[in-house]
Every structure is written in C-alpha cells, then in structure tokens.
Protein backbone atom coordinates (compact mmCIF):
# COMPACT_ATOMS: atom_id res chain seq x y z
CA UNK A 1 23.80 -23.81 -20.03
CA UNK A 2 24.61 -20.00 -19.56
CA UNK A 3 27.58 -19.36 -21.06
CA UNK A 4 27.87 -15.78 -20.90
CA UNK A 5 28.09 -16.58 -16.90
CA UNK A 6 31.51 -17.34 -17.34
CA UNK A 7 32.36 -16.24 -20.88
CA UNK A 8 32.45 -12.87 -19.60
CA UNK A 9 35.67 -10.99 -18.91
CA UNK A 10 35.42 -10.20 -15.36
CA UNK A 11 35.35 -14.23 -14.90
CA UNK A 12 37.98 -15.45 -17.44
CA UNK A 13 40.89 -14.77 -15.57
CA UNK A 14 39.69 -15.82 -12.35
CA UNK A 15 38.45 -19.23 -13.74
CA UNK A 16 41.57 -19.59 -15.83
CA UNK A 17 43.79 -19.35 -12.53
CA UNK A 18 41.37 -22.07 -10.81
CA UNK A 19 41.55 -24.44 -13.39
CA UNK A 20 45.50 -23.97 -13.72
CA UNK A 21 45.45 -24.87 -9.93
CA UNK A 22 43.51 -27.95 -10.15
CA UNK A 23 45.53 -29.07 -13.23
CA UNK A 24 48.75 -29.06 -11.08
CA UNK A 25 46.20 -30.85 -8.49
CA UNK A 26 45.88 -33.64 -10.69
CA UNK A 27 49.62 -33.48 -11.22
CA UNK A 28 50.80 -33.78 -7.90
CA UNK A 29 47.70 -36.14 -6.96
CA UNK A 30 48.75 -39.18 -9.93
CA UNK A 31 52.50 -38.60 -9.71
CA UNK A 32 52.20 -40.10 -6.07
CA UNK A 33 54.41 -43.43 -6.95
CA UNK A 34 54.91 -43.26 -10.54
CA UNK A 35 57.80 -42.27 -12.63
CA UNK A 36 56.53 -41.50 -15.63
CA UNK A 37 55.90 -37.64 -15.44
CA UNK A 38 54.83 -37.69 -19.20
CA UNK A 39 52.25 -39.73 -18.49
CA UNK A 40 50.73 -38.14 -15.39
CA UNK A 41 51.02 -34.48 -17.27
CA UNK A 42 49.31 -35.80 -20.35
CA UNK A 43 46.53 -37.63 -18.21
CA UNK A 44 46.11 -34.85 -15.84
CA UNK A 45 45.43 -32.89 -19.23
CA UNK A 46 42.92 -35.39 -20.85
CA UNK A 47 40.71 -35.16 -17.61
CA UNK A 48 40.44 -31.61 -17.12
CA UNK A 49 38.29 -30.75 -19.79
CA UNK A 50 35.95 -33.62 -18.52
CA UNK A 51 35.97 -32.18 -14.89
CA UNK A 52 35.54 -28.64 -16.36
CA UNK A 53 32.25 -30.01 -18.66
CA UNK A 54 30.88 -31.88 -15.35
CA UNK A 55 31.98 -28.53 -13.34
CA UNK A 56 29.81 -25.91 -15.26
CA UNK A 57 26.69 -27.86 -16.44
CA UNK A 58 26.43 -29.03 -12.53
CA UNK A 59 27.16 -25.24 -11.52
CA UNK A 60 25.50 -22.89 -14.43
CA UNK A 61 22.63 -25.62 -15.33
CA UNK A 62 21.82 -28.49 -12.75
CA UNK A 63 22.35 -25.64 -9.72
CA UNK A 64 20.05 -22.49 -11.32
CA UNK A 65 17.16 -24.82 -12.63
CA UNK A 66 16.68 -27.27 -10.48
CA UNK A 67 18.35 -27.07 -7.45
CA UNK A 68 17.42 -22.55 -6.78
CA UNK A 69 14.22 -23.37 -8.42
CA UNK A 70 12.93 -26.45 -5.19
CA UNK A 71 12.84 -28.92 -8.36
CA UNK A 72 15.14 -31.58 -6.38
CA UNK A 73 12.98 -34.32 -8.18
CA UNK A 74 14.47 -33.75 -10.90
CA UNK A 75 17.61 -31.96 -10.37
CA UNK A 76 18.30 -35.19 -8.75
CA UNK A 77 17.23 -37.35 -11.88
CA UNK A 78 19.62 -35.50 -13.48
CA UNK A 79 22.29 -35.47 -11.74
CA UNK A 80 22.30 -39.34 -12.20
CA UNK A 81 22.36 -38.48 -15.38
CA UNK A 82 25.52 -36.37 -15.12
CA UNK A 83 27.26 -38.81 -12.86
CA UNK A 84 26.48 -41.74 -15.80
CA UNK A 85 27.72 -39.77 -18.85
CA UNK A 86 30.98 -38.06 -16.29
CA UNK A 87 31.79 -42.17 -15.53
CA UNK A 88 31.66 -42.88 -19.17
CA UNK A 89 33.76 -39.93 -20.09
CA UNK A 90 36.29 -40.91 -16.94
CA UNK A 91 36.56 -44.40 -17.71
CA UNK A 92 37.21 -42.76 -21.97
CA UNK A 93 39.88 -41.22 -20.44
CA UNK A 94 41.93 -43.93 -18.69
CA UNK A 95 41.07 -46.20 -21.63
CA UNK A 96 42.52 -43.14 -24.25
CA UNK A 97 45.27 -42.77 -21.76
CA UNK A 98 46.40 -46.30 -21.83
CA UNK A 99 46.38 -46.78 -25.48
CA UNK A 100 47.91 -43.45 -26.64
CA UNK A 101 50.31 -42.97 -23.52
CA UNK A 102 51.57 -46.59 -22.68
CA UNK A 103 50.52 -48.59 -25.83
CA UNK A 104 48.36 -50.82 -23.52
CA UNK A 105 51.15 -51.70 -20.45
CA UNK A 106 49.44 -50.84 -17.80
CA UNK A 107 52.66 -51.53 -15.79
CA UNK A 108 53.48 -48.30 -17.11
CA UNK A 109 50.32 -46.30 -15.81
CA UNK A 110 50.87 -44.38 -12.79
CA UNK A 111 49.07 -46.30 -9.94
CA UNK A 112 46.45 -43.43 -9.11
CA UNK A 113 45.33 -43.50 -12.51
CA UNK A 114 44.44 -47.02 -12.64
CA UNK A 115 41.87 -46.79 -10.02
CA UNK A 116 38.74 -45.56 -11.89
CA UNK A 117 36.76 -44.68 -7.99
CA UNK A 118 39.51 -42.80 -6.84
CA UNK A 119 39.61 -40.92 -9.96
CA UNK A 120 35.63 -40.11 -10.33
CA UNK A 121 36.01 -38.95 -5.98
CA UNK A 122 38.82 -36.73 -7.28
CA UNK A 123 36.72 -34.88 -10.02
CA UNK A 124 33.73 -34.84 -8.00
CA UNK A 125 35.31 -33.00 -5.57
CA UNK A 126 36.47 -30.70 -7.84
CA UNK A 127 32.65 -30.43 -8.68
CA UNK A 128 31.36 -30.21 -5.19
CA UNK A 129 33.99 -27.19 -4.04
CA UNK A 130 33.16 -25.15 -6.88
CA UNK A 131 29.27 -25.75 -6.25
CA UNK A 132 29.90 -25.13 -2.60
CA UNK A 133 31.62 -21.51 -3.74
CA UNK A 134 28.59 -20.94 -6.31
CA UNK A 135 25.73 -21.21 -3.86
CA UNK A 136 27.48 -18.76 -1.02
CA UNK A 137 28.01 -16.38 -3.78
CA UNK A 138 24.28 -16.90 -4.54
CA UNK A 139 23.38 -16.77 -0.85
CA UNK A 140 25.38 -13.54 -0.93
CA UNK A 141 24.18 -12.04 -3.93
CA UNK A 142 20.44 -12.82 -2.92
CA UNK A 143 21.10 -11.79 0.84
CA UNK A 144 22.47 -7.89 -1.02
CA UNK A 145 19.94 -7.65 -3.05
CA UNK A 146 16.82 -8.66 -0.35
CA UNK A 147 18.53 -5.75 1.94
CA UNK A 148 18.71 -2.86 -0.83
CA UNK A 149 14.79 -3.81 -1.48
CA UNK A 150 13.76 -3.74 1.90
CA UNK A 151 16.06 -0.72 2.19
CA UNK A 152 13.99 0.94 -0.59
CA UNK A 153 10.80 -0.12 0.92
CA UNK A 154 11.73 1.37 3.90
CA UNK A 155 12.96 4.46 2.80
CA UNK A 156 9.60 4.84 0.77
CA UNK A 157 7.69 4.08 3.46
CA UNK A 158 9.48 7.02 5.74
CA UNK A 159 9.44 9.19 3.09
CA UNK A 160 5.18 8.63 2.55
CA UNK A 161 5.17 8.73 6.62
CA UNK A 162 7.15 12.36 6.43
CA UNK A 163 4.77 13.64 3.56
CA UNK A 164 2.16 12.66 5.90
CA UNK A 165 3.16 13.95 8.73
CA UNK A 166 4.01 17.23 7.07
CA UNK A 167 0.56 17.39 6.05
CA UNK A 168 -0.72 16.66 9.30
CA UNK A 169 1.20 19.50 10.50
CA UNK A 170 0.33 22.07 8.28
CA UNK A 171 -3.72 21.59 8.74
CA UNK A 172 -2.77 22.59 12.53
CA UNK A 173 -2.24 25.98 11.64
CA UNK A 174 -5.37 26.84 10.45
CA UNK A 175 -7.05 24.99 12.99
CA UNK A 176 -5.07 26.88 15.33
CA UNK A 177 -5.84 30.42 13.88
CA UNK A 178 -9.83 29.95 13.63
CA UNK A 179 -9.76 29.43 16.91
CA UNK A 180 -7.90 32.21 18.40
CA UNK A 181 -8.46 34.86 16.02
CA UNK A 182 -12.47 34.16 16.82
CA UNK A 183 -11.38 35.09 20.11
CA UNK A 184 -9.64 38.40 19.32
CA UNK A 185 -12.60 39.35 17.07
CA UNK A 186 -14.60 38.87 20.11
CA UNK A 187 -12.78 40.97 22.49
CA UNK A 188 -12.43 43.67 19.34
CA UNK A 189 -16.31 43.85 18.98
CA UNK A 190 -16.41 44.83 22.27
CA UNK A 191 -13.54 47.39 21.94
CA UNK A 192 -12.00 45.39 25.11
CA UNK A 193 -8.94 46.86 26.64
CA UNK A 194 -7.63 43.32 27.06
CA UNK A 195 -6.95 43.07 22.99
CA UNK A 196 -3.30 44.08 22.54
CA UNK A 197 -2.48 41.73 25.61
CA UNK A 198 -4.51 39.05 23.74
CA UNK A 199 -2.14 40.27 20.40
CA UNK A 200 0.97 39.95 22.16
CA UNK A 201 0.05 36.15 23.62
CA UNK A 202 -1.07 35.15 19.99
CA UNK A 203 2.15 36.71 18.84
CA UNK A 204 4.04 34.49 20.69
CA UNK A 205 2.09 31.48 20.00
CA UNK A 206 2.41 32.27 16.64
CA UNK A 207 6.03 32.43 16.50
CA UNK A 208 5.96 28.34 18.22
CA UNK A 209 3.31 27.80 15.27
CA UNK A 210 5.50 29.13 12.23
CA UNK A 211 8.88 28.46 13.49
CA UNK A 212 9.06 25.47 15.51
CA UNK A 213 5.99 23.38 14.29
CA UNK A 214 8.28 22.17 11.28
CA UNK A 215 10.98 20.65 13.15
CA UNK A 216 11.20 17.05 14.09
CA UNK A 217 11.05 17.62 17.98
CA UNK A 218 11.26 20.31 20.19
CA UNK A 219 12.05 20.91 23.80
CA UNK A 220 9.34 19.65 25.83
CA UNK A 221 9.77 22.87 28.65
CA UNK A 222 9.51 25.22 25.51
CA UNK A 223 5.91 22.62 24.86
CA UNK A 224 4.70 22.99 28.07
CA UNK A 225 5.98 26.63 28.18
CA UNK A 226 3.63 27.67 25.24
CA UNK A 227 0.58 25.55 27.04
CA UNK A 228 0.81 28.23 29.72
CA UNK A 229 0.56 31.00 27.51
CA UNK A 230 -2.61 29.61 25.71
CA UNK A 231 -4.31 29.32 29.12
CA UNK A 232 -3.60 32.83 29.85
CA UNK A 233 -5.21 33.99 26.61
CA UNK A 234 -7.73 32.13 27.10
CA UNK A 235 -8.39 33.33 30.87
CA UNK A 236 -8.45 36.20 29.30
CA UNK A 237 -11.25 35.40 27.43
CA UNK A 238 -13.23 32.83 29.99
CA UNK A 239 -12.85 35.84 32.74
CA UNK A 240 -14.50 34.84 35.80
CA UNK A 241 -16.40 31.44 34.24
CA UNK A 242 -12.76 29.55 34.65
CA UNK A 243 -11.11 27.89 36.85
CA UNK A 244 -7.84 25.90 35.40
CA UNK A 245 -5.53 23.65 37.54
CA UNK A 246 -2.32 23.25 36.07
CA UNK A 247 0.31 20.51 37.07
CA UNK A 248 3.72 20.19 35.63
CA UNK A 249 6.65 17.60 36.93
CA UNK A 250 10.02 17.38 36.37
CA UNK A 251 10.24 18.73 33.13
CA UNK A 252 13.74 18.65 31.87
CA UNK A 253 15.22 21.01 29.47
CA UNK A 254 17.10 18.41 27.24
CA UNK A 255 13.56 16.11 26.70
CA UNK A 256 12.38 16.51 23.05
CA UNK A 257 8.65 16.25 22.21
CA UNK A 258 7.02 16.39 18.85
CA UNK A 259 5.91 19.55 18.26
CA UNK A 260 2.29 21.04 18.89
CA UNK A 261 1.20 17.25 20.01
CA UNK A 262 0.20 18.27 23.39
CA UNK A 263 -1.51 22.29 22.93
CA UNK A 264 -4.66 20.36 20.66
CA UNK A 265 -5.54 18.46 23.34
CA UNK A 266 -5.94 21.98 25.89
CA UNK A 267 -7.01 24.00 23.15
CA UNK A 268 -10.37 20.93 22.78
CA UNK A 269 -10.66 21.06 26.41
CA UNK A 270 -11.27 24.83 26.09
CA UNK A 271 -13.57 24.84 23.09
CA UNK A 272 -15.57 21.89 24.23
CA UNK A 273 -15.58 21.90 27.60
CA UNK A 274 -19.36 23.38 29.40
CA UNK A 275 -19.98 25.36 32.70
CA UNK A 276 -20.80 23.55 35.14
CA UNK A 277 -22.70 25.52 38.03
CA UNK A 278 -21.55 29.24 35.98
CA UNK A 279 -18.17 28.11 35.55
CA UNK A 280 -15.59 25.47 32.94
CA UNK A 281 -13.43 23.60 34.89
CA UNK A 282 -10.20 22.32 33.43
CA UNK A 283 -7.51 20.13 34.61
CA UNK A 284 -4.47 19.24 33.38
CA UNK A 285 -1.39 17.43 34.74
CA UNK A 286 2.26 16.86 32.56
CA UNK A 287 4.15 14.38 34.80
CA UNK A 288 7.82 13.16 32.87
CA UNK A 289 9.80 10.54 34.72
CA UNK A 290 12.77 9.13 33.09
CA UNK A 291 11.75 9.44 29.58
CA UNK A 292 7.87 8.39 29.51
CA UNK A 293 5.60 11.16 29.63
CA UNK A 294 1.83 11.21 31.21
CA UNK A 295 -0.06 14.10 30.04
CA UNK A 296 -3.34 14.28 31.08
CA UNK A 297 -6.72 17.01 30.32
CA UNK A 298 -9.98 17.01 32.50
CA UNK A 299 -12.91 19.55 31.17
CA UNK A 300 -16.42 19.81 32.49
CA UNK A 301 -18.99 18.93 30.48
CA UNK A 302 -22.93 18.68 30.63
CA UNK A 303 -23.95 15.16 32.52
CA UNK A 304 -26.26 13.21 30.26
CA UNK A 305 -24.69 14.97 27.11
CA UNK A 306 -23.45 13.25 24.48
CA UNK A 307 -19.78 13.71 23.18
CA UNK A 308 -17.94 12.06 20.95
CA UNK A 309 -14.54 11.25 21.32
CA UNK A 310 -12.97 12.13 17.87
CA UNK A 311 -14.05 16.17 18.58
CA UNK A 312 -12.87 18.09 15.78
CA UNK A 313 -10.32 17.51 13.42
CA UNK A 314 -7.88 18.61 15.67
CA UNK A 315 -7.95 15.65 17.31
CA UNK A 316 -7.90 13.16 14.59
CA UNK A 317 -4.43 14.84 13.37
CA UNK A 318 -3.49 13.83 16.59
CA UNK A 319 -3.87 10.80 16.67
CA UNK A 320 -2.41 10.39 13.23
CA UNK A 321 0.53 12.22 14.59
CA UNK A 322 0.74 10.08 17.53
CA UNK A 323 0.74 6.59 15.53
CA UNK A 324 3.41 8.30 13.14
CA UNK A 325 5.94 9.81 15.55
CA UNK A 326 5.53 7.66 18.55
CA UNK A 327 3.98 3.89 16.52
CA UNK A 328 3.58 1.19 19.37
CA UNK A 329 5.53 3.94 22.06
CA UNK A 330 2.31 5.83 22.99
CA UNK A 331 -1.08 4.81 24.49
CA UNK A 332 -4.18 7.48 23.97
CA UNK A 333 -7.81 7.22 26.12
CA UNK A 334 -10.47 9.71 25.71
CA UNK A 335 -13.53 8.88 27.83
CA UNK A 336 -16.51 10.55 29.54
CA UNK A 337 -17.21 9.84 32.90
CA UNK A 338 -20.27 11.42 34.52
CA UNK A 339 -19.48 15.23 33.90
CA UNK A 340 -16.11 15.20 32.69
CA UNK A 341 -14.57 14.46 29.27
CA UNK A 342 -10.81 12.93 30.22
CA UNK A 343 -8.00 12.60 27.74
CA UNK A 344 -5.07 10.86 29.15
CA UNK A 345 -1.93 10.16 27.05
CA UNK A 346 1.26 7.76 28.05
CA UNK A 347 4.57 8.37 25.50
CA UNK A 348 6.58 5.11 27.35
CA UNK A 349 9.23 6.90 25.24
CA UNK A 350 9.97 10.42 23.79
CA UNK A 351 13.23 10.03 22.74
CA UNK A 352 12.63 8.01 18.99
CA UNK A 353 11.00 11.61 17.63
C-alpha cells in the first residue's frame, strides 16, 4: 500500500475531517433505539479503524493494481479476500464490544450493533463512496494530464509546421529574383529604354516580397494587385509574342490570402509556357464567392511535348504551402490537355490562414 498517498500533508487534514464525519455517522447510525450512548461512542470507535484499514488498502492498493491496471481477475480474487478478513475483523469487533462494553448482556447492546449484515453494508459503503471519489479524481487527473500532452503535441506540431512554412517562404525569394533579374539583365544587354520602367515594377514587387511575404495572410486585392504588376513586367519583356487574358471577380478588400501563394503559379505559366503560332498565350481567371476562391492559369505549350507537372521548385513550395496553410481546405490540378498546361486551384475556405 502507498502510504505517502495519504501520509502527505496536503491530505491529512482533509482525510482527518472525513473520518471525523463518518465517526459521528456511526454515532448517529447505532444510537437509533438504544440508550446507552457509552456504548454506541465506544463501538462507533472500535470500528473505525477497521473501516479506515478496509478503506485505504481497497482505495491505494486493490484500486491502482488491479482494478487501473484491467487485472479484474484478480482484483476480484482479492477483494474476496478483503471482504473475508473485513467480516472477521467486524464480527472481532461486536464480539470485543460485547465483552468489554456490556460484560456479555447483549440486552444492553444497542440494537444496530447486534446485526452483523447491517453493520458490514454500513462500512462497505463507507468503502464504496470513498472509491467512487478516488476513481473521478483519477478520471480527472488522467483526463488533465491526456489534454496538456496532446496540448504539447500540438503546439510542437504548429511550431515544426511554422518552421516549415517559414522555410518554404524564404526559398521564394530567390526563386523570385533569378527570375526577374534575368529579365532586367536582358533588357540591360540591349541598353533597352524599357529598363528603369522594368526597375520601378520590380521595385514594387520587391517591396510585396520583403515586407509582406512574412506575414500570416494578406489582403487578397493587394495579391491579385501585385499579379497585375508582374504581367506588365513581363509584357514588357514578351513584347509583341503575348497575349494575356486576365479575369478577376469580386475581390473583396477584407479577404485574406496567404501570401505569394498565387504569383508562382503566373510567374510558371510565363517561364514555361511556348509560342504557339509566334505568340504565348496565357489565361488566367481569380473568381472569389463567399469565401472559396477559384484561381485558375492556362499557358500554351508545344502539342506532343512532354511536361511535367511538378515544374520547378517553385511549384513544389507550393504545394507544401498549400497542404500547410489551407490542409484538407484546398484542392490543386495541374494537367496538360492538347496544347495547354492548366493549373486550377479551389481554397473552399480562405479564412483559417
């Protein structure tokens, strides 16, 4: 038996309190048509200490190692056991009782204390309360502690999910650069007067890069917003071999969007996207009702040429991004069909970013 359960300070007084209750129990319970108050304190004194005994090894022993452990084989054996030696100890006590307290006139005993059935209900109900109280406290205890682990588990999980996705976000920079500053190194060979324009788009996207990338969500106008200014820079570049179709709908200022999860998707159209008949052909349509979003990209692309879907690693952060921010909220098909490479993307909801 674990004594230190209830040896310990924090307990003493509360058991100490629960036992004086049940001792004036017993009091009230055997003086029920007797007279003799001397003999009803002393008896109700005698079996205390045998409820108490059959109280804490049922509670601190039977309970934690049999019962808590799915031994009921033999946390049943031995509570036969228990319910033998408490009988014998009972049936001690009357017996004591009787000789020491009424010198064997059992006209004197109180009548609740001659009844030996009564008296063994009496304890074990004593027994069964405080067993009652032990396993909710358990239940309790077990229930607090399962929640603060899956608490922690959880807030490990986010915070390996946030280190992820902060990684994810930072290789889109680079990424990002290559790209455009191949362009402007392009244009600069060829001492184009176009190049400061080209500067002053790329400022601006590079202000949504460095600024805004790092927040959890940003205004899907201010996404769709930047979109148009990387199709400018890159008609720029494309001149006369482009022809873009752009489609926006209902795009609400107070919608939130992760950041930089839709510009990958133009900026792969763009880079691997082929003329078709002199000329790369690119269309894209951002459609928002209520809060699910449908964003889809159309480029040209050589019939009979092989592409794979997972172009780049652009892409792939993507979709890692995508199964992060929006898990189970998103749905993501990139297919070729005849001459065109389609990506089309459903967010059912863009509010949980």
């Amino acid at each position: 038996m674990n004594l230190s359960r209830f040896i310990n300070a924090k307990f003493v007084p509360v058991h100490l309190i629960f036992w004086i209750g049940v001792w004036f129990f017993y009091v009230y319970f055997f003086s029920y048509n007797a007279s003799d108050t001397h003999y009803v304190t002393w008896f109700s004194s005698f079996l205390l200490p045998v409820t108490m005994i059959t109280t804490y090894f049922v509670v601190y022993f039977l309970i934690p190692r049999y019962l808590l452990t799915k031994k009921y084989l033999l946390f049943f054996l031995y509570c036969i056991y228990t319910l033998i030696i408490s009988t014998y100890l009972i049936l001690m006590t009357i017996y004591v009782s009787l000789i020491f307290l009424s010198n064997l006139n059992t006209d004197q005993m109180p009548p609740m204390s001659k009844h030996y059935v009564f008296i063994l209900i009496l304890v074990y109900l004593i027994v069964l309360i405080v067993s009652f109280i032990h396993l909710l406290n358990h239940n309790f205890k077990t229930e607090s502690k399962n929640k603060e682990l899956l608490n922690k588990i959880l807030e490990t999980q986010l915070q390996i999910k946030d280190q992820e996705l902060q990684y994810l976000k930072k290789q889109i920079h680079p990424h990002f650069l290559f790209n455009t500053l191949n362009t402007i190194y392009g244009f600069a060979l060829r001492g184009s007067k176009s190049t400061p324009d080209i500067i002053l788009k790329l400022s601006n996207l590079l202000d949504y890069i460095l600024y805004q990338v790092d927040k959890p969500s940003v205004s899907l106008k201010e996404e769709v917003l930047h979109i148009k200014e990387y199709i400018e820079l890159e008609k720029i570049r494309f001149q006369d071999t482009l022809k873009v179709s752009f489609h926006a709908e209902n795009i609400l200022e107070d919608k939130k969007i992760a950041p930089m999860l839709l510009i990958p998707f133009v900026e792969n159209a763009f880079k691997h996207g082929n003329l078709k008949n002199g000329v790369l052909t690119i269309i894209i349509e951002i459609i928002l009702k209520d809060d699910e979003l449908h964003f889809s990209v159309k480029n040209s692309v050589k019939q009979g040429l092989e592409i794979h879907k997972s172009t780049g690693i652009g892409l792939e952060n993507i979709k890692k991004r995508l199964h992060l921010v929006y898990p189970d909220l998103h749905q993501l098909k990139i297919e070729t069909e005849s001459d065109w490479f389609n990506v089309n993307l459903s967010i059912y909801n863009i509010n949980p970013v």
